[in-house]
N, C-alpha and C. Protein backbone atom coordinates (compact mmCIF):
# COMPACT_ATOMS: atom_id res chain seq x y z
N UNK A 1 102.91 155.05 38.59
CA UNK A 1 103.09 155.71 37.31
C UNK A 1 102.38 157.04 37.24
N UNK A 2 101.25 157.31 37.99
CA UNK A 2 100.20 158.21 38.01
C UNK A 2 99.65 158.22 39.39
N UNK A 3 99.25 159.43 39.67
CA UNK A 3 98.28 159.42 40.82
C UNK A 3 97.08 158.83 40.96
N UNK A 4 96.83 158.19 42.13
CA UNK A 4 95.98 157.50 42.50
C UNK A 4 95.00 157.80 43.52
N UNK A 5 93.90 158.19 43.18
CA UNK A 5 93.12 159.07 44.76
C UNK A 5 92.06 157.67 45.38
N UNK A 6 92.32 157.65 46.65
CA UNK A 6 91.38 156.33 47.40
C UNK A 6 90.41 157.15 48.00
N UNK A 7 89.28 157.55 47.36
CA UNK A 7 87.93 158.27 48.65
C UNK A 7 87.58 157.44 50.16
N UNK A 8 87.42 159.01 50.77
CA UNK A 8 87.27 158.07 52.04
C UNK A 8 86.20 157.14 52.07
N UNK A 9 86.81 155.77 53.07
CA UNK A 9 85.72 155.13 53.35
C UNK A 9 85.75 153.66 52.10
N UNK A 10 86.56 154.33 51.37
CA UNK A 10 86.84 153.51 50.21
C UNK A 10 87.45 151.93 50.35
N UNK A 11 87.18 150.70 49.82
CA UNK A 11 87.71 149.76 50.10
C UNK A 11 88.54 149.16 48.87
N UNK A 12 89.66 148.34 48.87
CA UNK A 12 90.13 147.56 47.78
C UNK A 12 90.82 146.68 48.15
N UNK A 13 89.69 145.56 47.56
CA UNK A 13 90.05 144.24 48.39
C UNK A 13 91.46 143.91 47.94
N UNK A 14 91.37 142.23 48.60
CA UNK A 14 92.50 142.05 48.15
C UNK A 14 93.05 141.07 47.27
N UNK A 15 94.05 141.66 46.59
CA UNK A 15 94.90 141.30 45.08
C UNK A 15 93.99 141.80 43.76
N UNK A 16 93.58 143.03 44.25
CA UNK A 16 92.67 144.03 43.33
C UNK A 16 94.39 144.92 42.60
N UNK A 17 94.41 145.34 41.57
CA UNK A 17 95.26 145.66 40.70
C UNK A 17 94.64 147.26 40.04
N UNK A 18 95.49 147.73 40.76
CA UNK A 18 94.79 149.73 40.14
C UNK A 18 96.10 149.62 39.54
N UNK A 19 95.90 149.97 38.05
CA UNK A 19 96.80 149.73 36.88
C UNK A 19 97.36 151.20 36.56
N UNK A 20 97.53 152.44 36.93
CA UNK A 20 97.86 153.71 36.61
C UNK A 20 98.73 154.13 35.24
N UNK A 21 99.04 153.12 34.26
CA UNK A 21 99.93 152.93 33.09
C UNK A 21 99.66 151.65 31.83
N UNK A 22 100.10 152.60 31.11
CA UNK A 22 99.73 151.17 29.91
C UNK A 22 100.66 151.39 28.55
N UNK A 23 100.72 151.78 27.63
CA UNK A 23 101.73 151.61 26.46
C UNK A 23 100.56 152.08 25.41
N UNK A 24 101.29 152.74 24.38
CA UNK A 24 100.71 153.68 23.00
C UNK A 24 101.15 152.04 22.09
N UNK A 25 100.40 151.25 21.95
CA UNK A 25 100.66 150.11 21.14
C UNK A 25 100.95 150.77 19.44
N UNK A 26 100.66 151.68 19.20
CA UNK A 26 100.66 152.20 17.47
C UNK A 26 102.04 152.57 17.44
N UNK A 27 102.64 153.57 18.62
CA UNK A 27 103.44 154.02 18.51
C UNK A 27 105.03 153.05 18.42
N UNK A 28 105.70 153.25 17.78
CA UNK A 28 107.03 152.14 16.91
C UNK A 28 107.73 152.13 18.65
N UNK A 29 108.08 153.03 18.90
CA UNK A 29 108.58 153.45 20.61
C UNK A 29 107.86 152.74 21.46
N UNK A 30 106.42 152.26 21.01
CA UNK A 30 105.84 151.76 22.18
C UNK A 30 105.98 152.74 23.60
N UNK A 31 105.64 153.71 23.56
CA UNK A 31 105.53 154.71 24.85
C UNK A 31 104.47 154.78 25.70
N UNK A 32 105.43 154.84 26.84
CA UNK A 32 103.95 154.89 28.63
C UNK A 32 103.40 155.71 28.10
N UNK A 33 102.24 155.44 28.63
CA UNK A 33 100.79 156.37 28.74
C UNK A 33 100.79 156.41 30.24
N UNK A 34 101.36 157.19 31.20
CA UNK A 34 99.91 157.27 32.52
C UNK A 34 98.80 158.17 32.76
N UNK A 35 97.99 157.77 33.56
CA UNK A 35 96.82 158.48 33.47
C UNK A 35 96.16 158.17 35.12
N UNK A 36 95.70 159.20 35.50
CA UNK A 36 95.33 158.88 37.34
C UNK A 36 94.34 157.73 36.99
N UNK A 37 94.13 157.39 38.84
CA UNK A 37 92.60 156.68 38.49
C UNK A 37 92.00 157.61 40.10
N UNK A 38 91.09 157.35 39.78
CA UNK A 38 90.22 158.02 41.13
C UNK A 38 89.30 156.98 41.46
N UNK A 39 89.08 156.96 42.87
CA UNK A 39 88.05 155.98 43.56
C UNK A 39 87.47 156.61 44.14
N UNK A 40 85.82 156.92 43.98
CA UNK A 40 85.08 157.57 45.22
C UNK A 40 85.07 157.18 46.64
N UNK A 41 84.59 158.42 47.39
CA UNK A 41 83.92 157.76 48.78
C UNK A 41 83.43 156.53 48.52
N UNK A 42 83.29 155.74 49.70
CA UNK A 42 82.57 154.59 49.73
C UNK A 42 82.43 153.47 48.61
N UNK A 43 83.25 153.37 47.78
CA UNK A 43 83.09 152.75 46.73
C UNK A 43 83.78 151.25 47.06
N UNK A 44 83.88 150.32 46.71
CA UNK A 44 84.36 149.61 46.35
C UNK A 44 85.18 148.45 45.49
N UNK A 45 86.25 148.28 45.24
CA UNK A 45 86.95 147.30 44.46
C UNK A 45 87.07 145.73 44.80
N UNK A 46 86.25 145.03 44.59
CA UNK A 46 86.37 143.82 45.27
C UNK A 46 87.61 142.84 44.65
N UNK A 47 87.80 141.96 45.11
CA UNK A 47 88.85 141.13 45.49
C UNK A 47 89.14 140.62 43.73
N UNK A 48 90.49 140.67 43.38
CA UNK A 48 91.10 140.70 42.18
C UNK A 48 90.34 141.36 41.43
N UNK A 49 89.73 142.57 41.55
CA UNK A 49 89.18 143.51 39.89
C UNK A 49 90.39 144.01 39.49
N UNK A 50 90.38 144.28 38.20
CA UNK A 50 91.75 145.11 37.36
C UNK A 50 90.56 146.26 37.50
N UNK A 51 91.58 147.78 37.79
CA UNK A 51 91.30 149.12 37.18
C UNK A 51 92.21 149.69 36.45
N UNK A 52 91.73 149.76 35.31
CA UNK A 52 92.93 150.49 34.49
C UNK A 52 92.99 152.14 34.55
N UNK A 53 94.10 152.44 33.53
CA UNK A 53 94.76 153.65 33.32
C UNK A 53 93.53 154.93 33.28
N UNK A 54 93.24 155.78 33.93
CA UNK A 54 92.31 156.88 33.54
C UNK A 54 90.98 156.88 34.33
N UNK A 55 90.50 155.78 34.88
CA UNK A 55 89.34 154.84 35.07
C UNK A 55 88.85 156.05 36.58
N UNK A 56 87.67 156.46 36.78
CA UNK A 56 87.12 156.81 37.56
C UNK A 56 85.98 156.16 37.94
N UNK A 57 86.09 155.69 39.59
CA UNK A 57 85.08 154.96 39.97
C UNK A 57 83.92 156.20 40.77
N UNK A 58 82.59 155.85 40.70
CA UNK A 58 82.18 156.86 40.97
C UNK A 58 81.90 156.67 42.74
N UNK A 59 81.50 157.74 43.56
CA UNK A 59 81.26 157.27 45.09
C UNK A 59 80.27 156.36 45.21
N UNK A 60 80.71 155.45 45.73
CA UNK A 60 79.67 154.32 46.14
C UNK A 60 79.47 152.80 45.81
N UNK A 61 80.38 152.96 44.03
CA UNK A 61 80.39 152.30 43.33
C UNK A 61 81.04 150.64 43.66
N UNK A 62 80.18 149.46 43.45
CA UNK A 62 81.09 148.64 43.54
C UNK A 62 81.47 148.03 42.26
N UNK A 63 82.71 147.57 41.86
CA UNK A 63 83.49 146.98 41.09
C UNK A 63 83.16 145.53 41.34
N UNK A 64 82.80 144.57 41.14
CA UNK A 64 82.84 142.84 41.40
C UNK A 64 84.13 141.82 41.01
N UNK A 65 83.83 141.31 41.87
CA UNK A 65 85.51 140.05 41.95
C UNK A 65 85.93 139.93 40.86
N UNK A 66 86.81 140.20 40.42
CA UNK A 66 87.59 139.96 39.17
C UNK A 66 86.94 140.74 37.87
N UNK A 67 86.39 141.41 38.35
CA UNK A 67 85.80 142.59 36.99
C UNK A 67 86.99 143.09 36.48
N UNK A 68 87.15 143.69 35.27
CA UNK A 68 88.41 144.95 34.67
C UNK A 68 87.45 145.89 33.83
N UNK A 69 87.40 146.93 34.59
CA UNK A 69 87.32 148.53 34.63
C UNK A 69 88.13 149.00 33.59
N UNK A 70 87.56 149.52 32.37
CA UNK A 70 88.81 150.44 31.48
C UNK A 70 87.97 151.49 31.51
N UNK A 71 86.54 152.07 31.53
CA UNK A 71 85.74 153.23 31.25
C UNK A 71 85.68 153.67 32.69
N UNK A 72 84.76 154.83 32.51
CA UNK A 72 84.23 155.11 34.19
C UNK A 72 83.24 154.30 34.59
N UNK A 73 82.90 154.02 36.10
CA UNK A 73 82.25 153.58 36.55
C UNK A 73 81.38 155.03 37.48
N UNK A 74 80.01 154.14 37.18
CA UNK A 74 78.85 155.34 37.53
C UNK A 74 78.86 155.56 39.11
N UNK A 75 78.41 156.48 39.76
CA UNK A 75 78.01 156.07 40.56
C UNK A 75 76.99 155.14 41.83
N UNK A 76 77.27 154.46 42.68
CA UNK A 76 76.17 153.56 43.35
C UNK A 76 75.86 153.07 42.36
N UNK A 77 76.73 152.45 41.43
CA UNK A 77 76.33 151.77 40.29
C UNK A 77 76.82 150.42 40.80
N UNK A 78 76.37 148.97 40.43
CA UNK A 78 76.99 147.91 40.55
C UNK A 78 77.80 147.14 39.16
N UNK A 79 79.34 146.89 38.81
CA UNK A 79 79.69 146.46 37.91
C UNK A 79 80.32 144.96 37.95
N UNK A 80 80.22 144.37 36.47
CA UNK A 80 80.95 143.00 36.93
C UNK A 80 81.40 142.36 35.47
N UNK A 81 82.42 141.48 35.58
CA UNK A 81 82.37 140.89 34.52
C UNK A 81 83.96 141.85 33.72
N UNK A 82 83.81 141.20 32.51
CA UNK A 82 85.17 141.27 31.33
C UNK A 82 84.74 141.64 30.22
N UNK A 83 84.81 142.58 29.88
CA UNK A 83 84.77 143.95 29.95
C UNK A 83 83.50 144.24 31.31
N UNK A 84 83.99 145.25 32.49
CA UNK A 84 83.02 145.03 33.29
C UNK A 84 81.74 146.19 32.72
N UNK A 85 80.89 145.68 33.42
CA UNK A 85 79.48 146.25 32.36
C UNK A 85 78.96 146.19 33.69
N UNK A 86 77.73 146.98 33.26
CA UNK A 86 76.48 147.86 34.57
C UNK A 86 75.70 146.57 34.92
N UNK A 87 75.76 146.22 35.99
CA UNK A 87 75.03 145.29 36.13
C UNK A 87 73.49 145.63 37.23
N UNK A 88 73.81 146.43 38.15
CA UNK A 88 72.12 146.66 38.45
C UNK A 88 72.70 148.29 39.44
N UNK A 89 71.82 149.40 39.90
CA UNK A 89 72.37 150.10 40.48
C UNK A 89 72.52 149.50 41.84
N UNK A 90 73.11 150.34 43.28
CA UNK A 90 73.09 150.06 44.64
C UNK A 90 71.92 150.50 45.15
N UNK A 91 71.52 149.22 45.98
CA UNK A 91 70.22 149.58 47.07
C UNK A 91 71.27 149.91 48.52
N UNK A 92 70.60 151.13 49.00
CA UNK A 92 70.94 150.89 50.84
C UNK A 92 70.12 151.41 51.44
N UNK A 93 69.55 150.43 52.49
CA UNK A 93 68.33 150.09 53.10
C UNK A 93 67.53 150.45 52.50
N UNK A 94 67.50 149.51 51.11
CA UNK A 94 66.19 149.24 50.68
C UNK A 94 65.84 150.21 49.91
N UNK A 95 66.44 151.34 48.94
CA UNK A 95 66.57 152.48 48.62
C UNK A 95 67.64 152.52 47.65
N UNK A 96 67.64 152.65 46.21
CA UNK A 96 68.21 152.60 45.21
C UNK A 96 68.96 153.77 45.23
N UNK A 97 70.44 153.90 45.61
CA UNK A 97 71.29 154.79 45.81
C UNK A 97 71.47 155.77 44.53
């Protein structure tokens, strides 16, 4: 429906759902909305997360199993859950990204 950018290095597991479209519910027409999504470098989407319409993940970022993404996601941020929410930032080696 919309462009979709995968940063390199980027993963999305699998039966993860990048949603690029959604519907103006007010509108009587009910009309598409699309809107890109972007995925940073190195980020990740783990296995069944929804990303919706607009949604920018930031580099590094992981998404958690079955999370749904409607805002941005921070970077080297860790998210999880329905509505997914900040759950702690990324350590690598031992070093809070």
């Amino acid at each position: 429906m919309d462009q979709i950018e995968i940063g390199s290095y980027a993963l999305v597991s699998q039966g993860a759902h990048l949603c690029g479209g959604t519907h103006d519910i007010d509108d009587p027409h009910f009309q598409l909305v699309a809107k890109p999504i972007v995925i940073g470098r190195n980020a990740w989407i783990a296995a069944e997360a929804f990303v919706g319409p607009g949604v920018t993940v930031g580099e590094g970022a992981v998404i958690g199993a079955r999370a749904v993404a409607f805002r941005p996601v921070e970077p080297f941020a860790v998210y999880a859950g329905n509505p997914a929410k900040l759950n702690r930032m990324r350590k690598i080696n031992g070093v809070i990204a």
